[in-house]
Protein backbone atom coordinates (compact mmCIF):
# COMPACT_ATOMS: atom_id res chain seq x y z
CA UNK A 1 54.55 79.11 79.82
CA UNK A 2 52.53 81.27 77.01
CA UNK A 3 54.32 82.39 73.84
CA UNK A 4 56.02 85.63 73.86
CA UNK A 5 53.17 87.34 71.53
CA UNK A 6 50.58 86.31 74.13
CA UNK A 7 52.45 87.53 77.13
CA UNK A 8 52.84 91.13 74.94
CA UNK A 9 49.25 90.83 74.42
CA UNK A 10 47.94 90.39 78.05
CA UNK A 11 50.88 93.29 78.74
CA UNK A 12 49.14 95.71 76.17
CA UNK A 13 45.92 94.82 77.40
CA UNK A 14 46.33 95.16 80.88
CA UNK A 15 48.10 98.77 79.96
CA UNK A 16 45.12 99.59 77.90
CA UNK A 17 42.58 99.18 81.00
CA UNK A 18 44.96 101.16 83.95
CA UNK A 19 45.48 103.70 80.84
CA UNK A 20 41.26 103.83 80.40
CA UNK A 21 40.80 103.50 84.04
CA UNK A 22 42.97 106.83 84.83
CA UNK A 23 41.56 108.01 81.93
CA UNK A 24 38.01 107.59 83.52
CA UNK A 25 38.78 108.41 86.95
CA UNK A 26 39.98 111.81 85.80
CA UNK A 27 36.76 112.78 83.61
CA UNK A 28 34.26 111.95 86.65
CA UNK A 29 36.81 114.17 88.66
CA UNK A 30 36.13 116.63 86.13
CA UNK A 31 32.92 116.65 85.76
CA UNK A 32 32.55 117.08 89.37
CA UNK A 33 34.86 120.12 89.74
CA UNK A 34 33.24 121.71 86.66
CA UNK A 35 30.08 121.96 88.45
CA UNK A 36 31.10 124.38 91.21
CA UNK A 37 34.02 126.17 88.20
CA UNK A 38 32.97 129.60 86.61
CA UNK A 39 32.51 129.48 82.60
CA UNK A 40 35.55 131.54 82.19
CA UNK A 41 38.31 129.15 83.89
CA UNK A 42 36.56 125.38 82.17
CA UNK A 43 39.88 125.77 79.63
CA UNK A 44 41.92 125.80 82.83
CA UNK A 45 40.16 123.24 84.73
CA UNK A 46 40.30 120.79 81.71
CA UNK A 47 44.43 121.91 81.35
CA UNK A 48 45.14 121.10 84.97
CA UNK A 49 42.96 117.58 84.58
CA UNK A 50 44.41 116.44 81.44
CA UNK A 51 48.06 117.22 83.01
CA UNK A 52 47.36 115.54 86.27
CA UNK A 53 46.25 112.87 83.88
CA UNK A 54 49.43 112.27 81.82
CA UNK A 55 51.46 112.72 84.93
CA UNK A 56 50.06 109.82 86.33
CA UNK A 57 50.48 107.41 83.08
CA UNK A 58 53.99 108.02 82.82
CA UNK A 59 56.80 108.74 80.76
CA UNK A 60 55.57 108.15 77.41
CA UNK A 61 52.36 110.57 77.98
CA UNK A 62 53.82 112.90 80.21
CA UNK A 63 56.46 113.81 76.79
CA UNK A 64 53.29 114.10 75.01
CA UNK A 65 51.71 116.59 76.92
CA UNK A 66 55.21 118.20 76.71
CA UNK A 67 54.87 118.29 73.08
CA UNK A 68 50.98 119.37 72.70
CA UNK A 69 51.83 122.40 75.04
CA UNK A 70 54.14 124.01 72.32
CA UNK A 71 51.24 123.70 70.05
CA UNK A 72 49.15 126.83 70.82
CA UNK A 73 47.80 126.66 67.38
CA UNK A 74 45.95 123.29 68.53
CA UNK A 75 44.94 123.93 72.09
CA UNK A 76 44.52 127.08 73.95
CA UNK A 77 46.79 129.07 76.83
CA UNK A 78 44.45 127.79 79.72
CA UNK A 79 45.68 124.15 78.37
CA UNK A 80 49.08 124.74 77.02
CA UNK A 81 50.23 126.17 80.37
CA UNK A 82 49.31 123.48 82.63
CA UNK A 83 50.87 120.79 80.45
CA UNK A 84 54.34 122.95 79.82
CA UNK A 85 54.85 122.79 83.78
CA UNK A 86 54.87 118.79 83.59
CA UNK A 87 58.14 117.23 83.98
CA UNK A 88 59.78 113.78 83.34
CA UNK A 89 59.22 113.74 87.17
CA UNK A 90 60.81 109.55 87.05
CA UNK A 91 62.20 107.44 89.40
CA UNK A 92 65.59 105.99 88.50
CA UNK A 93 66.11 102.68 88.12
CA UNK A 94 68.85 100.59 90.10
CA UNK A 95 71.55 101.34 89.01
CA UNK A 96 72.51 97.30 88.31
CA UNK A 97 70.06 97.83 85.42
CA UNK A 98 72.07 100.82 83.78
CA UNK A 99 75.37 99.02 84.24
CA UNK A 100 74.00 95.95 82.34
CA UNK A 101 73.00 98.45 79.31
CA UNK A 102 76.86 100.02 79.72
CA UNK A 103 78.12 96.25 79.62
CA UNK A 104 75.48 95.36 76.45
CA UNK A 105 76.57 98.74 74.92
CA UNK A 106 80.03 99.53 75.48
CA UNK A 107 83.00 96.73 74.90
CA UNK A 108 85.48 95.60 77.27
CA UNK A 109 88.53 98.19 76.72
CA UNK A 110 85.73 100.92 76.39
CA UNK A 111 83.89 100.11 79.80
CA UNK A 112 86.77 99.76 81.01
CA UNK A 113 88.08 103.03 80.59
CA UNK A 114 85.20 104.14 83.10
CA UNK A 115 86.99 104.27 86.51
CA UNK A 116 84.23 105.53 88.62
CA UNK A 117 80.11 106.09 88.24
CA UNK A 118 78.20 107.58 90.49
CA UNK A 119 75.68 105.86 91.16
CA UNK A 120 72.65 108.14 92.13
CA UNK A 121 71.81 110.17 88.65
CA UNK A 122 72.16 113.48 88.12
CA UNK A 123 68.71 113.60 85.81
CA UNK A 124 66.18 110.99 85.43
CA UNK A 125 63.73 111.21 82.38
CA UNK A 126 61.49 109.17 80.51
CA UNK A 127 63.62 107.62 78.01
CA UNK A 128 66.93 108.02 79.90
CA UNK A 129 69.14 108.79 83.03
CA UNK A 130 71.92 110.67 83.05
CA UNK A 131 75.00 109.62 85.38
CA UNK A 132 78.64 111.63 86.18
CA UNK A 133 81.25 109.38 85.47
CA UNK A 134 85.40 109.84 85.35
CA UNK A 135 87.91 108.69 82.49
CA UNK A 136 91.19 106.71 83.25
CA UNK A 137 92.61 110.06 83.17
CA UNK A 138 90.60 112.58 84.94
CA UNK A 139 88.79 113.76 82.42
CA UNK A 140 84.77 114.03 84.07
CA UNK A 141 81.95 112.88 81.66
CA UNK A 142 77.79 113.13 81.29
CA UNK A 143 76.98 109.82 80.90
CA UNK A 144 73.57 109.21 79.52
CA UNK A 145 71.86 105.84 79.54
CA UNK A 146 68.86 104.80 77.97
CA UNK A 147 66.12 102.39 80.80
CA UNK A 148 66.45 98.75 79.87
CA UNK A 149 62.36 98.80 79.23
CA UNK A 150 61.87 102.49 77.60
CA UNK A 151 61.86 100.95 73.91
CA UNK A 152 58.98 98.09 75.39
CA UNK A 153 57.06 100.69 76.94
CA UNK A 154 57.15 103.74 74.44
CA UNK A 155 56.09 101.08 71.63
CA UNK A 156 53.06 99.84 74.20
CA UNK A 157 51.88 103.90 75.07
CA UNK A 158 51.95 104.64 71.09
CA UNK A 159 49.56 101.71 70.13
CA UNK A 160 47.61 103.42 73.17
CA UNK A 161 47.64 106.71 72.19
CA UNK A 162 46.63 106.39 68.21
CA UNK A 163 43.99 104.27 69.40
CA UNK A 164 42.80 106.85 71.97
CA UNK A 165 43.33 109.63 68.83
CA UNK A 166 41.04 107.41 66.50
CA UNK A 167 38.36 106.94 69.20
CA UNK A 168 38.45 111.18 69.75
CA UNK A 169 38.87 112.31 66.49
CA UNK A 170 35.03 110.91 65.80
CA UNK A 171 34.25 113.80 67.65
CA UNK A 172 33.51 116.90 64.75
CA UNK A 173 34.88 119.40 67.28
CA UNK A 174 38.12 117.68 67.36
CA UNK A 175 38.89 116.22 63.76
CA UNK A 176 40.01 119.18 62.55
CA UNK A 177 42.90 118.97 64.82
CA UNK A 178 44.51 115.83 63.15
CA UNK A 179 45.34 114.18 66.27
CA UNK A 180 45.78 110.86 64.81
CA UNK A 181 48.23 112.64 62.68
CA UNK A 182 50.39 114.51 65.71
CA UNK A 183 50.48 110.95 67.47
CA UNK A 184 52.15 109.68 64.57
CA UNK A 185 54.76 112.78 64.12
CA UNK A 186 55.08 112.36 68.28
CA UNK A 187 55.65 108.43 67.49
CA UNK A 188 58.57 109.11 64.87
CA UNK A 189 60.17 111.80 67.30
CA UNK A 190 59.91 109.31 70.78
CA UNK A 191 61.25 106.60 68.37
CA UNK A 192 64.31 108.60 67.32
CA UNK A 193 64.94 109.12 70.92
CA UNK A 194 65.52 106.10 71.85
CA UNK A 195 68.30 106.23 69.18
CA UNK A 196 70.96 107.96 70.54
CA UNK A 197 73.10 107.74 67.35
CA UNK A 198 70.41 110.30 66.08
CA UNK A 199 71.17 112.55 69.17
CA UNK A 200 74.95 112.35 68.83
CA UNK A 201 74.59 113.29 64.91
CA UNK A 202 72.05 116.25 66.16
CA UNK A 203 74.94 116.95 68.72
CA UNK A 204 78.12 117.46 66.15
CA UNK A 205 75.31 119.34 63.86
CA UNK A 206 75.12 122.09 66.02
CA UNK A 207 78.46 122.33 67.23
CA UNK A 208 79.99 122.44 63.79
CA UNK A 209 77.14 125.41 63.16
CA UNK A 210 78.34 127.14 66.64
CA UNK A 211 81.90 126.04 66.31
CA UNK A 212 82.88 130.02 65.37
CA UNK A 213 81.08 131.74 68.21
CA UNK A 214 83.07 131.12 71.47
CA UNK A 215 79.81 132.27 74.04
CA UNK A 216 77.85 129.37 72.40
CA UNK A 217 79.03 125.67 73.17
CA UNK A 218 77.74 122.21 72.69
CA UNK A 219 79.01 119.35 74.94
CA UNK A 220 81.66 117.16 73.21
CA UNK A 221 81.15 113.97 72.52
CA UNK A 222 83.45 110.87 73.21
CA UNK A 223 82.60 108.57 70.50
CA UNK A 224 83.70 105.49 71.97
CA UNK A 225 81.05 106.15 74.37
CA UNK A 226 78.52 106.79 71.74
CA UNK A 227 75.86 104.26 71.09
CA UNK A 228 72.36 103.65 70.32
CA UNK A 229 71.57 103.14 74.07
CA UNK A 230 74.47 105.29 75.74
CA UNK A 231 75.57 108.77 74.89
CA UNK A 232 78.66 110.02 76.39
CA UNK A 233 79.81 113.25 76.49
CA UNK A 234 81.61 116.43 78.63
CA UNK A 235 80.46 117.07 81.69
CA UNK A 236 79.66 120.86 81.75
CA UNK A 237 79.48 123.08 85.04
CA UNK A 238 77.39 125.22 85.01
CA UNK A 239 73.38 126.34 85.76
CA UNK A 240 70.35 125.86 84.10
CA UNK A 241 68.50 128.33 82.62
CA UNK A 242 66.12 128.09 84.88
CA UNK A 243 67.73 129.94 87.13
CA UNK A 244 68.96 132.68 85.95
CA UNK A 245 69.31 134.42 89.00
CA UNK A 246 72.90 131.77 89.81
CA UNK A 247 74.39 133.68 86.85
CA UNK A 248 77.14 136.11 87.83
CA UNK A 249 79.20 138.30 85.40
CA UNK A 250 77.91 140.15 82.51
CA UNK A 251 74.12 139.02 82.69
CA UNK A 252 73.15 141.61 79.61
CA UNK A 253 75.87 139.77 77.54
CA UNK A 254 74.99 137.04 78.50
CA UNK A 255 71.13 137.47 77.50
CA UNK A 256 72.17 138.97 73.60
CA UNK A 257 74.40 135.95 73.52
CA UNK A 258 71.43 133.14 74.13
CA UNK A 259 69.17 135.41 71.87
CA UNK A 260 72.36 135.01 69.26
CA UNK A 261 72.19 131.99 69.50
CA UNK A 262 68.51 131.17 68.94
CA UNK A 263 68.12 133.78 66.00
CA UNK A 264 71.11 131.57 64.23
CA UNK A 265 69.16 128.42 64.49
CA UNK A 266 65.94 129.81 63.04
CA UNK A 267 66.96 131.89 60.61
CA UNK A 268 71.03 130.96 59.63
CA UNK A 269 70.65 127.25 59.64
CA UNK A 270 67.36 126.45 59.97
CA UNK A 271 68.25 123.72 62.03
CA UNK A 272 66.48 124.21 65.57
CA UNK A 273 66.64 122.20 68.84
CA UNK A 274 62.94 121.27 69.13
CA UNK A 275 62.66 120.78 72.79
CA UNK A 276 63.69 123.99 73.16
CA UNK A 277 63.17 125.25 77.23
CA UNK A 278 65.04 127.07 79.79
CA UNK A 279 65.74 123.54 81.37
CA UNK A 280 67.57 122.80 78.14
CA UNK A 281 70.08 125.46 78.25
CA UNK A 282 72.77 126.20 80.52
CA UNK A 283 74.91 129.04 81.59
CA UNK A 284 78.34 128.55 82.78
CA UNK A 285 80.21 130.89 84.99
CA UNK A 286 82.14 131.95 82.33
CA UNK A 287 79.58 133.19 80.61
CA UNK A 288 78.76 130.77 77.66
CA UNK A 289 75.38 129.44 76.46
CA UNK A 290 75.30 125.37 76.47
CA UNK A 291 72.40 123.70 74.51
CA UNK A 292 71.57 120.15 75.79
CA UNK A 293 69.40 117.36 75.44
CA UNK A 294 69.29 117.69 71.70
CA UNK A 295 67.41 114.51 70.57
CA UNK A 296 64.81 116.76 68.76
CA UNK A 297 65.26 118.83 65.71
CA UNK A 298 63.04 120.39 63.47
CA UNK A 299 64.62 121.45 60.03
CA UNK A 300 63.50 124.28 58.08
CA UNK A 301 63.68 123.47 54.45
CA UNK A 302 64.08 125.74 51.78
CA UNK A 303 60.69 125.68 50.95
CA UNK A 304 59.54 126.70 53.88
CA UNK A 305 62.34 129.37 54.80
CA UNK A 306 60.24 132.12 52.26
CA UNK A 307 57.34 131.85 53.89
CA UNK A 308 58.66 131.75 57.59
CA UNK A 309 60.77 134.58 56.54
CA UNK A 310 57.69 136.85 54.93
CA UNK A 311 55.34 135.86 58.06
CA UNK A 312 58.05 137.59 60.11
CA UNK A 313 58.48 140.69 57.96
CA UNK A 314 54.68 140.69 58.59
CA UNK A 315 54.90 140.72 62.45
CA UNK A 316 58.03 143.39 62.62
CA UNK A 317 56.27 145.35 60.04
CA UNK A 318 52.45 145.36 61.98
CA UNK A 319 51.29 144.83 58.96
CA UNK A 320 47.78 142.59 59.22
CA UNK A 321 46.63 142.03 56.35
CA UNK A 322 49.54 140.68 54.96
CA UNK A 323 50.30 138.15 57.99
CA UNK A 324 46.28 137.19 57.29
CA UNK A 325 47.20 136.17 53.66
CA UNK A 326 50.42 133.90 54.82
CA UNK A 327 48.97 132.37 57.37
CA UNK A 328 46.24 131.29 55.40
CA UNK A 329 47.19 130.44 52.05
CA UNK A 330 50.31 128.48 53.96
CA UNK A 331 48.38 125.94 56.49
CA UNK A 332 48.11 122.87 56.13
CA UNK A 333 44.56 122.20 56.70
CA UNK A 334 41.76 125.15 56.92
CA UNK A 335 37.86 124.86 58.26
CA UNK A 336 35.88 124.11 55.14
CA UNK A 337 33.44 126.48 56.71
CA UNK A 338 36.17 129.57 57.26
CA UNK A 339 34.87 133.16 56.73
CA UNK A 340 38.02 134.60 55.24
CA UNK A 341 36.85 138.18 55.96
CA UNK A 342 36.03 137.57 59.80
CA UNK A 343 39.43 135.87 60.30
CA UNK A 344 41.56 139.26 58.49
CA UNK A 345 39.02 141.08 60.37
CA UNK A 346 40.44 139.63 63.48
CA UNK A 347 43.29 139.67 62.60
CA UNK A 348 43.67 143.17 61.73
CA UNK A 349 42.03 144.21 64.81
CA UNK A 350 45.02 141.96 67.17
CA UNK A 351 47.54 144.33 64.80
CA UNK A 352 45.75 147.48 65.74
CA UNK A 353 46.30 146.85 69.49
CA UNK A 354 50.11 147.55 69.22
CA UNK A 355 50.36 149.28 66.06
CA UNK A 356 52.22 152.39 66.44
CA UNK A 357 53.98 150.99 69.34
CA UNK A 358 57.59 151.30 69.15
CA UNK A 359 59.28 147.86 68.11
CA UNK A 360 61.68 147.36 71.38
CA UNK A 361 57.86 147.81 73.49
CA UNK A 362 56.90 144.58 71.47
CA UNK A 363 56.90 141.21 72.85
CA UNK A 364 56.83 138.18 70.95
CA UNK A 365 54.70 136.61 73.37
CA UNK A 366 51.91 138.62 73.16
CA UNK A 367 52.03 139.38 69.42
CA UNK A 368 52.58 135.16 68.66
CA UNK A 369 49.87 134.52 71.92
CA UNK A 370 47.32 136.48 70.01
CA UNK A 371 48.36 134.99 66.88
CA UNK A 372 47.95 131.82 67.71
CA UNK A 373 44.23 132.26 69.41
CA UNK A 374 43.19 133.32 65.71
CA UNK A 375 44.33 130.60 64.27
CA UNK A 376 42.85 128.24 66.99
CA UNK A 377 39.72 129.98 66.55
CA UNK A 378 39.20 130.50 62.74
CA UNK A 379 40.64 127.16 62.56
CA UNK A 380 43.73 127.19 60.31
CA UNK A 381 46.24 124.88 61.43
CA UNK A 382 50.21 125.90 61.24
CA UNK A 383 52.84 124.06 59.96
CA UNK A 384 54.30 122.25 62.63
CA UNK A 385 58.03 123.54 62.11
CA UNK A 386 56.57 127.24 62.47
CA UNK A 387 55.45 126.07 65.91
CA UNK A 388 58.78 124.97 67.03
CA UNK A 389 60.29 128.34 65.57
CA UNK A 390 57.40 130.54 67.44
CA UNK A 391 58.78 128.46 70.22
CA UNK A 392 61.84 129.24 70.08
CA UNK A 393 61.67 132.60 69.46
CA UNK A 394 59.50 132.52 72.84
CA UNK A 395 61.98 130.69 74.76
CA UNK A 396 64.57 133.45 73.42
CA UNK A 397 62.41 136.41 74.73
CA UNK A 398 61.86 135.22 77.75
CA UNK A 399 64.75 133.96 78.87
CA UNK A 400 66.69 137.05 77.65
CA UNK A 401 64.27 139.49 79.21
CA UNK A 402 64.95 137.70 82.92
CA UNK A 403 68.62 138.62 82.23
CA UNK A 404 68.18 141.80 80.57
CA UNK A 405 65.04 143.41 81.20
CA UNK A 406 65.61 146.06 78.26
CA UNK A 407 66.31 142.94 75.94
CA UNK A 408 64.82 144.17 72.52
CA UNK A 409 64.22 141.49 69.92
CA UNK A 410 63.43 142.70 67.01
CA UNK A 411 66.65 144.73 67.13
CA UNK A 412 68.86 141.74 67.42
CA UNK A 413 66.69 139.67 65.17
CA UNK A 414 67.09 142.63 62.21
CA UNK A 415 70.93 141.46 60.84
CA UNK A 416 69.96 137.79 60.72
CA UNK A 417 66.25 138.61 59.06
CA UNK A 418 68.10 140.79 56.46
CA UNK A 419 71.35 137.82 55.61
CA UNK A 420 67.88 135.30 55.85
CA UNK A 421 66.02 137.36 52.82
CA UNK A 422 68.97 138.07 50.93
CA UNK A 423 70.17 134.87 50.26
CA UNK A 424 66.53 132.92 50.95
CA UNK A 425 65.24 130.37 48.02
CA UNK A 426 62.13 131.70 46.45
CA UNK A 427 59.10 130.21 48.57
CA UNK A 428 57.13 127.77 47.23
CA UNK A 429 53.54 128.09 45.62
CA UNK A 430 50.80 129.06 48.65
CA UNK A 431 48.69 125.51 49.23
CA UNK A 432 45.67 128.01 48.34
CA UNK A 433 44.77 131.82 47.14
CA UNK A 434 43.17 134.27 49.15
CA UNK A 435 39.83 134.89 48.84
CA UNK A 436 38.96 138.23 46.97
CA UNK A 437 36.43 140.25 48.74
């Protein structure tokens, strides 16, 4: 019988050739469909193929691609919208294998205070599935358990996917994108998952930040259920975002309240739910926002709440040339070979297309969108926390607008940007000066 390191070995290996070989398989497919594809639609073409492509390696890269697509500032719209539509589209496991976890997890008074399972899961994702289950006394509860091989093959994809960063970063095109670097920040984040001690802390974070405004709601735990492999919480009845249309009652209510509620994380606590989608958030028929899946944060620390803050002052206020300056002097890495005066320029001119415009007639997406094609362009790189905040201030708009179509923003966002730069530490010394002309 060979050693245990050999047997990972010839396991990493034989990942690393079905990894190249899909890999492969999808570039000749590629290169054959961009024969007969017009100039205009490549970006697409290349989305659509590197999507199909995680979606067939799995779990690991299919919350990857997840991840790139909220980074507009890396990749563009014709590849960020292809890879938002993937989903953790995985088949459960027997359900033998999650009660071994629950036994390994849980001890025996605890288990047994789980009467009844159901057996087929109500979600199935990469890292976990999540099962309804019912308490000695009635009470119904989410239970979510965490596949007996996700930590086995998360740690295999990651070797995989720095080494496939390394090899693509040679390229000068691409280095400027840090990929090697994102892998790594992904790496941290799919680690934490599989913690769900992290997820649970995440959990009571939020609902002691909530716990004053009845229309927002965070499942409650049951710590005895809580460990780093099972997460056990409320079972909550409701929709998901994602269909707004289920939602009966006050639907314009309803809308301000999920904008509330987003507009508190990013600039209140400056603690926001990272994985932030419509799939992510439910509405209950009694009209209250629930935020789930809450494994991912991103934290806004003080030194970064000035800037944020002044960058959005910028956007409400249309004013170019000062957005131009933050953005620059802020990021994190910048093209050696920037012209500073063709990047305000561009700026400037995106500004002019809706100045004048009355602020309610604004829409984050567009403004952000043509943002964020600037940036990709000129190439200066964003922080990544701002790109969880544009995202979140996306998610807001959007899923507010398909309640309320007269949903206006900026309006609801003035209170909490005025309470942000009243009480707001003083931002931290720009990373560089603007050029003078």
């Amino acid at each position: 019988m060979l050693p245990i390191g050999a047997m990972r070995a010839l396991r990493l290996t034989g990942r690393f050739f079905l990894v190249a070989w899909v890999f492969f398989a999808a570039l000749v497919v590629y290169g054959a469909r961009r024969l007969f594809t017009r100039r205009g639609d490549v970006e697409r073409l290349r989305g659509e193929m590197l999507a199909s492509t995680f979606q067939r390696l799995g779990a690991t890269y299919v919350k990857f691609g997840q991840i790139l697509s909220t980074r507009p500032d890396l990749v563009g719209p014709g590849i960020t919208e292809p890879l938002s539509r993937l989903q953790d589209q995985v088949a459960p496991v027997p359900f033998a294998q999650i009660a071994r976890v629950l036994d390994e997890e849980l001890d025996a008074t605890t288990r047994a205070r789980l009467v009844e399972i159901e057996e087929t899961p109500i979600a199935a994702a990469s890292v976990a599935q999540v099962h309804r289950a019912k308490l000695a006394d009635g009470t119904q509860v989410a239970l979510k358990v965490q596949r007996p091989s996700a930590r086995a093959q998360v740690e295999r994809d990651l070797v995989l996917l720095m080494l496939g960063a390394k090899l693509v970063s040679l390229l000068p095109s691409v280095r400027l994108l840090s990929l090697p670097g994102a892998v790594e920040r992904f790496g941290d984040a799919m680690k934490g998952q599989l913690d769900f001690r992290l997820e649970a802390a995440n959990n009571r974070r939020f609902a002691e930040n909530f716990a004053s405004d009845e229309g927002i709601h965070v499942p409650r735990l049951f710590d005895e259920l809580c460990t780093e492999r099972v997460l056990g919480m409320e079972f909550v009845d409701g929709v998901r975002a994602t269909e707004p249309e289920k939602v009966g009652g006050d639907r314009v209510a309803l809308a301000a309240r999920g904008l509330r509620c987003i507009l508190q994380m990013v600039f209140k606590d400056g603690f926001v739910h990272a994985d932030l989608h419509p799939g992510n958030i439910m509405l209950t028929p009694d009209g209250r926002v629930v935020l789930i899946d809450l494994g991912l944060v991103a934290e806004i620390d003080d030194e970064l709440k000035g800037p944020w803050i002044q960058t959005f002052v910028a956007v409400s206020q249309q004013d170019g040339k000062m957005a131009a300056g933050l953005f620059y002097s802020y990021a994190p890495t910048v093209s050696k070979h920037i012209d500073y005066a063709a990047f305000e320029a561009d700026v400037l001119a995106h500004f002019q297309s809706f100045h004048g415009k009355p602020l309610h007639e604004l829409e984050a997406s567009v403004v952000l969108g043509g943002m964020m094609n600037i940036l990709r362009k000129h190439r200066v790189q964003v922080d990544p926390v701002f790109t969880v905040v544009n995202l979140a201030m996306l998610v807001a708009e959007g899923l507010g607008k398909q309640l309320d179509p007269k949903l206006d923003l900026i309006a609801h966002a003035a209170p909490f940007l005025m309470e942000a730069i009243a009480v707001a530490p003083p931002p931290r010394p720009p990373r560089r000066e603007v050029p003078t002309a």
